[in-house]
C-alpha atoms as a PDB file:
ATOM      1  CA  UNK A   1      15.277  -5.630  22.327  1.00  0.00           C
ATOM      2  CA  UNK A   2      15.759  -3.977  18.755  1.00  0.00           C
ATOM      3  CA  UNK A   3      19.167  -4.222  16.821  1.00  0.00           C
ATOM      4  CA  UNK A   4      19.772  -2.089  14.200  1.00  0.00           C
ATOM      5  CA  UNK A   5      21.555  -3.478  11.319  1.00  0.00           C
ATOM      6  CA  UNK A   6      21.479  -1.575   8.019  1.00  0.00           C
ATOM      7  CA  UNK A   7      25.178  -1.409   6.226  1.00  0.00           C
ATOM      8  CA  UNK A   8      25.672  -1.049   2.895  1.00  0.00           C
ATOM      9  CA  UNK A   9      26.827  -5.125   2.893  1.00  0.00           C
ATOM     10  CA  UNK A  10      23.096  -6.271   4.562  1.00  0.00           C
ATOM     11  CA  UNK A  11      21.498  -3.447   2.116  1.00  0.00           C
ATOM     12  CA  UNK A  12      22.628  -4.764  -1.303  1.00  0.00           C
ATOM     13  CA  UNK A  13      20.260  -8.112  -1.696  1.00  0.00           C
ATOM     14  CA  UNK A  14      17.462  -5.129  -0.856  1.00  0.00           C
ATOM     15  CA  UNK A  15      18.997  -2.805  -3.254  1.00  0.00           C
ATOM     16  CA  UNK A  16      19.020  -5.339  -6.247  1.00  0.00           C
ATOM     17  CA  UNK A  17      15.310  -5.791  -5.435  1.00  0.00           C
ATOM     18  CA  UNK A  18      14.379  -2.785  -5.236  1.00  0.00           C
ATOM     19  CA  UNK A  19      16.225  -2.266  -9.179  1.00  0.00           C
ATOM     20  CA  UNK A  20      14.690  -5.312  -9.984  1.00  0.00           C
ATOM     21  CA  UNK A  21      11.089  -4.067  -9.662  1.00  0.00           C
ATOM     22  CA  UNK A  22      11.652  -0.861 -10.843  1.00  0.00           C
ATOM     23  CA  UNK A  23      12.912  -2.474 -14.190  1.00  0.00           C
ATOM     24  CA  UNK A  24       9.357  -3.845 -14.351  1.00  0.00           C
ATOM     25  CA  UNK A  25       7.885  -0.337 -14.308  1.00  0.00           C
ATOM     26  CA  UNK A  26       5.486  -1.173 -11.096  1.00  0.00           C
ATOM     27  CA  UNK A  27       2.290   0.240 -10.651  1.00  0.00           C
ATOM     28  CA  UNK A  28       1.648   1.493  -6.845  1.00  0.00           C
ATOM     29  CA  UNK A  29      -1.849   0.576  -5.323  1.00  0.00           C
ATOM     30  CA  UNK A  30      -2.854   2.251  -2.147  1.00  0.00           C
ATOM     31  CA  UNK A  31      -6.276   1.748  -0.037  1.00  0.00           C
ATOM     32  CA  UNK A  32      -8.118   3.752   2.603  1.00  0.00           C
ATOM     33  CA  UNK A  33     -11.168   1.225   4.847  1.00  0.00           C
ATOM     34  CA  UNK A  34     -13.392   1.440   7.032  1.00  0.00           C
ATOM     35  CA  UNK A  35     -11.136   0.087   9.612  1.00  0.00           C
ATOM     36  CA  UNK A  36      -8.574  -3.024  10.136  1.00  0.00           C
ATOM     37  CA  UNK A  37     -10.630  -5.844  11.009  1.00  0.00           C
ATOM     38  CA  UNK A  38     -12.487  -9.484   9.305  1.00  0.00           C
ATOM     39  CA  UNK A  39     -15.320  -7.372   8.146  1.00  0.00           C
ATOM     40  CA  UNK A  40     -13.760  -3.924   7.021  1.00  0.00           C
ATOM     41  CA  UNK A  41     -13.770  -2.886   3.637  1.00  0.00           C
ATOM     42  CA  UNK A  42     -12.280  -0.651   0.953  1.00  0.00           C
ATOM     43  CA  UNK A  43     -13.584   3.013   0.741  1.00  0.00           C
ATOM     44  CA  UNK A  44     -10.680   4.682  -1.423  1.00  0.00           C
ATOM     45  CA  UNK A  45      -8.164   3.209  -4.037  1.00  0.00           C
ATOM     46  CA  UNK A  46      -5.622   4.727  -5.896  1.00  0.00           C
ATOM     47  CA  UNK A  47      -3.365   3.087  -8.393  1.00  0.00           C
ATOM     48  CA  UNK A  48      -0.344   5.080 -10.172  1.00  0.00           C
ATOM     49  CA  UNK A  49       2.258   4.628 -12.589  1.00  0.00           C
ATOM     50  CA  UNK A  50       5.955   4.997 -11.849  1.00  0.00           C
ATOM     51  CA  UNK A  51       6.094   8.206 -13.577  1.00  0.00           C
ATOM     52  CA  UNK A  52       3.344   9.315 -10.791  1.00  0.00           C
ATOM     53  CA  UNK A  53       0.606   9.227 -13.115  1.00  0.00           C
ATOM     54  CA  UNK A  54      -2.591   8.465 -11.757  1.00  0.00           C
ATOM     55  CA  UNK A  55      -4.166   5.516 -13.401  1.00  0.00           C
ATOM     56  CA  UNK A  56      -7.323   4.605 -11.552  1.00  0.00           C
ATOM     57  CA  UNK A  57      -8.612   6.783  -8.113  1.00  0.00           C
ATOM     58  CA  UNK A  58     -11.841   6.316  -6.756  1.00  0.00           C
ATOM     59  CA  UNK A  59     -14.285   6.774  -3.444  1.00  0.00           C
ATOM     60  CA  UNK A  60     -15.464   3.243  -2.987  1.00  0.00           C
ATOM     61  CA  UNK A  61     -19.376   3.334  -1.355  1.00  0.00           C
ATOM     62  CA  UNK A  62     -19.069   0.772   1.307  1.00  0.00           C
ATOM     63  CA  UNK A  63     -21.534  -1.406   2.786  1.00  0.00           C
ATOM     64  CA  UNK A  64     -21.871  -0.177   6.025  1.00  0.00           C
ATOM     65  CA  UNK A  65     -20.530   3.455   7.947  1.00  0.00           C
ATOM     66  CA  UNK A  66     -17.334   4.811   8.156  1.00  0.00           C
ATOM     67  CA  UNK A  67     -16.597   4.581  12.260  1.00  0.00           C
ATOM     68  CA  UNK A  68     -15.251   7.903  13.601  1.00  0.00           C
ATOM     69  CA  UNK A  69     -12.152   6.033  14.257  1.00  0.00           C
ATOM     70  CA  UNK A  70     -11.763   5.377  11.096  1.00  0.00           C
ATOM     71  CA  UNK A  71     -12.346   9.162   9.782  1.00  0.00           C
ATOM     72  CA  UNK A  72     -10.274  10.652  12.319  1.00  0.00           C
ATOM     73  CA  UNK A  73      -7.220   9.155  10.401  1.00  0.00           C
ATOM     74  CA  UNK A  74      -8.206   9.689   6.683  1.00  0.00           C
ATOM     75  CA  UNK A  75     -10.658  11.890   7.228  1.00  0.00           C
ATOM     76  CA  UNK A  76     -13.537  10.388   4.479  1.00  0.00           C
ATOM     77  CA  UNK A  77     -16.560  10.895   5.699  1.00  0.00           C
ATOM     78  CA  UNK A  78     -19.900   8.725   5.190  1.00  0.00           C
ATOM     79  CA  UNK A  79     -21.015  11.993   3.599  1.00  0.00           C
ATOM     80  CA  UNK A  80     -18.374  12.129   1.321  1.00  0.00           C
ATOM     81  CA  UNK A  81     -19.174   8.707  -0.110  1.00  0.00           C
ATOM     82  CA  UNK A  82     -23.174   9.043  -0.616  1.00  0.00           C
ATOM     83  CA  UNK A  83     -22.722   9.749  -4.442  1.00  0.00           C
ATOM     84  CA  UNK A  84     -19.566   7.233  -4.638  1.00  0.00           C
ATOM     85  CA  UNK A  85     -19.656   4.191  -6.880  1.00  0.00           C
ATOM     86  CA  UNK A  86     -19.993   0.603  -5.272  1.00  0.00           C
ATOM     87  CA  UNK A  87     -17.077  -1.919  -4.879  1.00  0.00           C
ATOM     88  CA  UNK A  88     -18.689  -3.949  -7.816  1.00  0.00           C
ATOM     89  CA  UNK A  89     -18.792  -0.918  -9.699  1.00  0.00           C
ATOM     90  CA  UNK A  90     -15.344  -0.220 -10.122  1.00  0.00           C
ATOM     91  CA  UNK A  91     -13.922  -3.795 -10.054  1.00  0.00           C
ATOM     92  CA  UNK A  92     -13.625  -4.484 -13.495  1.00  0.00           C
ATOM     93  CA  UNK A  93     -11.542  -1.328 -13.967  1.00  0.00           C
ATOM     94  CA  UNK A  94      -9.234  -1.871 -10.849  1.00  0.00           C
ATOM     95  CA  UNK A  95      -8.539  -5.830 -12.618  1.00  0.00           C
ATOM     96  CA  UNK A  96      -7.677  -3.966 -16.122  1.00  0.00           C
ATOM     97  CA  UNK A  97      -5.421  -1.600 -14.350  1.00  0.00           C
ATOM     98  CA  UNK A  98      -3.694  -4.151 -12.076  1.00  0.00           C
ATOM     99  CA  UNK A  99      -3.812  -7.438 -14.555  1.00  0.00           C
ATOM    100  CA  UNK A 100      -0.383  -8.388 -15.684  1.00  0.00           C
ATOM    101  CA  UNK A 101       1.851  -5.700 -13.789  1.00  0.00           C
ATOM    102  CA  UNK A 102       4.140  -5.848 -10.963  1.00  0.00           C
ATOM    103  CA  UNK A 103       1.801  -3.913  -8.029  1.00  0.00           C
ATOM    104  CA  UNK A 104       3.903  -2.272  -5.607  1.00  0.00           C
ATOM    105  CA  UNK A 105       2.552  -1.931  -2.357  1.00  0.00           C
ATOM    106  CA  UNK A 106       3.109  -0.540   1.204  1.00  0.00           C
ATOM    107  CA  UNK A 107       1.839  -3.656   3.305  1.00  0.00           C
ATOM    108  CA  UNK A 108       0.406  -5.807   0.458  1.00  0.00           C
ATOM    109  CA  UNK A 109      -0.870  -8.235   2.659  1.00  0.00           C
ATOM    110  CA  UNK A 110      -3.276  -5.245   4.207  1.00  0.00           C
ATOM    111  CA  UNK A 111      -4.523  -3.869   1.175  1.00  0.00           C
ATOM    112  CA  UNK A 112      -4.835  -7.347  -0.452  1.00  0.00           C
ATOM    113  CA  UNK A 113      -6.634  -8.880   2.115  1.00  0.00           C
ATOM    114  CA  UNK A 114      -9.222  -5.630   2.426  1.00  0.00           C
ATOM    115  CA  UNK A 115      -9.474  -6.293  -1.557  1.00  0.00           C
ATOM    116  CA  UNK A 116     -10.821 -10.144  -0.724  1.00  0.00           C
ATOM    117  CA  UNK A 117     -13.097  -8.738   1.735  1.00  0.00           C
ATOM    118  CA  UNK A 118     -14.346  -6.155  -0.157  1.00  0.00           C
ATOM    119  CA  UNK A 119     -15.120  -8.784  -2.733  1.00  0.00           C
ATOM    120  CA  UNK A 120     -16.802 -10.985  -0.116  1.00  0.00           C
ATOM    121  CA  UNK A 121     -19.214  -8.098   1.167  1.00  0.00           C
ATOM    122  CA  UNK A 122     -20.133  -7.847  -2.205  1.00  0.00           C
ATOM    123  CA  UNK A 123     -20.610 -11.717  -2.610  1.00  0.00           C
ATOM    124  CA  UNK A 124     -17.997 -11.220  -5.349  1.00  0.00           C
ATOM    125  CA  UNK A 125     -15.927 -14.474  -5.803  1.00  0.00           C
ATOM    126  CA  UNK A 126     -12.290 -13.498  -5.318  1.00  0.00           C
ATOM    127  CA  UNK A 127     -10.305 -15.414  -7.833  1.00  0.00           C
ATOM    128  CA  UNK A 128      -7.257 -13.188  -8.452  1.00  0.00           C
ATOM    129  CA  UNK A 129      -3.307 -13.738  -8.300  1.00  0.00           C
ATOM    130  CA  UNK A 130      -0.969 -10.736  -8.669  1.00  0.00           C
ATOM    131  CA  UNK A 131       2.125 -10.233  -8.628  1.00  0.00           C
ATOM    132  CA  UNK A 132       3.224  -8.570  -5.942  1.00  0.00           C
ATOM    133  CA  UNK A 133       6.274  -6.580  -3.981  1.00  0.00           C
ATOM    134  CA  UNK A 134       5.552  -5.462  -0.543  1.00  0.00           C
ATOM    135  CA  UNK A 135       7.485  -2.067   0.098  1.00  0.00           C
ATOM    136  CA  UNK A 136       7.099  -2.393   3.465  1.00  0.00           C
ATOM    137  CA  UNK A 137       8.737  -5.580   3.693  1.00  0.00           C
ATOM    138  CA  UNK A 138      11.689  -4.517   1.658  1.00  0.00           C
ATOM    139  CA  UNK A 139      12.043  -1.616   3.749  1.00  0.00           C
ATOM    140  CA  UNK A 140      11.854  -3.295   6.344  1.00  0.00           C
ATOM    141  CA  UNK A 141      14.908  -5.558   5.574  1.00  0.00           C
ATOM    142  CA  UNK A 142      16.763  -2.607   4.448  1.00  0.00           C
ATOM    143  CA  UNK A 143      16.612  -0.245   7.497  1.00  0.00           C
ATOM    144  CA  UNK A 144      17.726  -3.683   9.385  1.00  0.00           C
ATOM    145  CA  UNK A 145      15.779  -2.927  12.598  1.00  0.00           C
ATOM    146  CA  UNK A 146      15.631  -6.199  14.061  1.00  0.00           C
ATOM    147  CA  UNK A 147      12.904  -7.561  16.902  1.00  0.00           C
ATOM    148  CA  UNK A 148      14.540 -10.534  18.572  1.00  0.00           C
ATOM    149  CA  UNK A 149      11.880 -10.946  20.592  1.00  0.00           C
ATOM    150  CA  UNK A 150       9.639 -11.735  17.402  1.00  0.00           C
ATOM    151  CA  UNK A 151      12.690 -12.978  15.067  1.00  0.00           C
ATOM    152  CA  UNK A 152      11.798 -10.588  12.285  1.00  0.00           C
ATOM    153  CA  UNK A 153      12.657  -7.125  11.014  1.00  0.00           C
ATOM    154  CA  UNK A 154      10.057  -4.767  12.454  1.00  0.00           C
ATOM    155  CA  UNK A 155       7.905  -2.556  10.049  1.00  0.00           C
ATOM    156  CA  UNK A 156       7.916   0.799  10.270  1.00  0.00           C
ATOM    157  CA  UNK A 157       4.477   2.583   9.078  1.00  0.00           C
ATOM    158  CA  UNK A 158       4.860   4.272   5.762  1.00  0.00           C
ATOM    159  CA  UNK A 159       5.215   7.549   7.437  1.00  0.00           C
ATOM    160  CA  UNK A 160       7.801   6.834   9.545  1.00  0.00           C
ATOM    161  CA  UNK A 161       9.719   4.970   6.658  1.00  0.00           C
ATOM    162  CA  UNK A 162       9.534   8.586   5.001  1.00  0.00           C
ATOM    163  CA  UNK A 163      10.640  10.319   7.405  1.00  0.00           C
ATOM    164  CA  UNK A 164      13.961   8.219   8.283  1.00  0.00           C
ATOM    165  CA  UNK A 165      14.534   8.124   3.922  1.00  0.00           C
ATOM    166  CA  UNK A 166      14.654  12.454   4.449  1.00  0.00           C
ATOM    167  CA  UNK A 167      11.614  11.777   2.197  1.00  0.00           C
ATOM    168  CA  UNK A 168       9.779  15.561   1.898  1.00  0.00           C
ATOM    169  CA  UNK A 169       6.694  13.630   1.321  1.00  0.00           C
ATOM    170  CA  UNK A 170       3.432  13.811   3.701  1.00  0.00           C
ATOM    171  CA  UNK A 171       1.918  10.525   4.998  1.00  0.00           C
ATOM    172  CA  UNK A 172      -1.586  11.659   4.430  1.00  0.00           C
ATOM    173  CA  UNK A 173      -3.704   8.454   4.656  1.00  0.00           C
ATOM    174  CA  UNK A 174      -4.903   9.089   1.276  1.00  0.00           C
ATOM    175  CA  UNK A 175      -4.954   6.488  -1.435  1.00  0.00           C
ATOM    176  CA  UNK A 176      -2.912   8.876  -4.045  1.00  0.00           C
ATOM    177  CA  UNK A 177      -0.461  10.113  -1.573  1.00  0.00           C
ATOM    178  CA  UNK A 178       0.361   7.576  -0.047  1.00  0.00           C
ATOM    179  CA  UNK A 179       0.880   5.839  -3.539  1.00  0.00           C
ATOM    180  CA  UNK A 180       3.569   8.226  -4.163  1.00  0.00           C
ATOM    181  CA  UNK A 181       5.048   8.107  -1.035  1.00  0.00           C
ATOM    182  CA  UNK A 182       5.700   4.181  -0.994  1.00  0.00           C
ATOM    183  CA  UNK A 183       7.158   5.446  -5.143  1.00  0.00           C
ATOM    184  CA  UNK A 184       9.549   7.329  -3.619  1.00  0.00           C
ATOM    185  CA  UNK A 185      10.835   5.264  -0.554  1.00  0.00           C
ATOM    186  CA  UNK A 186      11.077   1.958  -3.401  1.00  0.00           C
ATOM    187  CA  UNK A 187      13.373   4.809  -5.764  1.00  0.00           C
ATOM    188  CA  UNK A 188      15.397   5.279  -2.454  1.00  0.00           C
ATOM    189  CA  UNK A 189      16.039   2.408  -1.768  1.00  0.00           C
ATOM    190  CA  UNK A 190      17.008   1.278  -5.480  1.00  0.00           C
ATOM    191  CA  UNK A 191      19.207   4.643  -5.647  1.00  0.00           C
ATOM    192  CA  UNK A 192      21.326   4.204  -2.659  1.00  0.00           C
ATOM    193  CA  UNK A 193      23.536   1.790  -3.430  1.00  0.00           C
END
């Protein structure tokens, strides 16, 4: 059973947080894979500022094929990543970009965890802590759609969340987009109240 609880009273720890971060100036990382599993890795980042400007955006070449699966949601191909640089390739850069700022994230524990296994199918040794926010979660609290039967909020995808914010915004499962869309449902959410 799913209770919906989202007035303005419930809203305003969310609201504050959401203000919060964006007084931090947040930079939003997004991720494409393989697939969702143990041994799934990163083929597409994207990291942007809050004024939407694209700070780091890459193909990722990944260790093993893209599944169809896979394709048939962000449509990257094993073609398209032939000439793309390796996860080892483009760490450094991704750590320069990301060191020391707020990351803002749609599902952080997703796209962090596919960064650690990225690193591990690299026999990289993972040995980062960032600061994080997870959008999702936020949102999550602040739409106040509540699962009793698992005791939580429930999380919407990041379309969805778009769609029920009136956000004009395309979930397009790609790393850029999708980096502005989870922008623009965090400035909602900091705006409405």
């Amino acid at each position: 059973m799913f209770i919906a609880d989202n007035s303005l009273a419930n809203r305003k720890p969310v609201i504050a947080a959401a203000k919060q971060a964006l007084q931090q100036g947040p930079v939003y990382l997004d991720t494409e894979t393989t697939g969702l599993d143990r041994y799934d890795e990163i083929i597409e980042i994207a990291i942007i500022d809050d004024n939407e400007q694209v700070l780091f955006e890459s193909l990722v070449k990944p260790t093993q094929p893209v599944p169809a699966d896979a394709t048939q949601i962000h449509g990257i191909t094993d073609k398209m990543l032939v000439a793309a640089p390796s996860w080892p390739a483009i760490w450094m850069k991704v750590r320069s970009v990301l060191f020391g700022r707020l990351i803002a994230i749609y599902n952080a524990e997703f796209d962090l965890r596919m960064m650690q296994q990225t690193h591990t199918r690299h026999r990289l040794v993972w040995k980062e802590y960032f600061k994080t926010i997870d959008v999702m979660k936020l949102y999550a609290e602040y739409h106040g759609e509540w699962d009793s039967a698992r005791r939580a909020y429930r999380y919407p995808s990041l379309e969805k969340a778009g769609r029920q914010l009136h956000i004009p915004l395309q979930n397009s499962h790609r790393a850029v987009d999708d980096t502005r869309l989870a922008r623009a449902i965090l400035h909602k959410m900091a705006e409405s109240g």
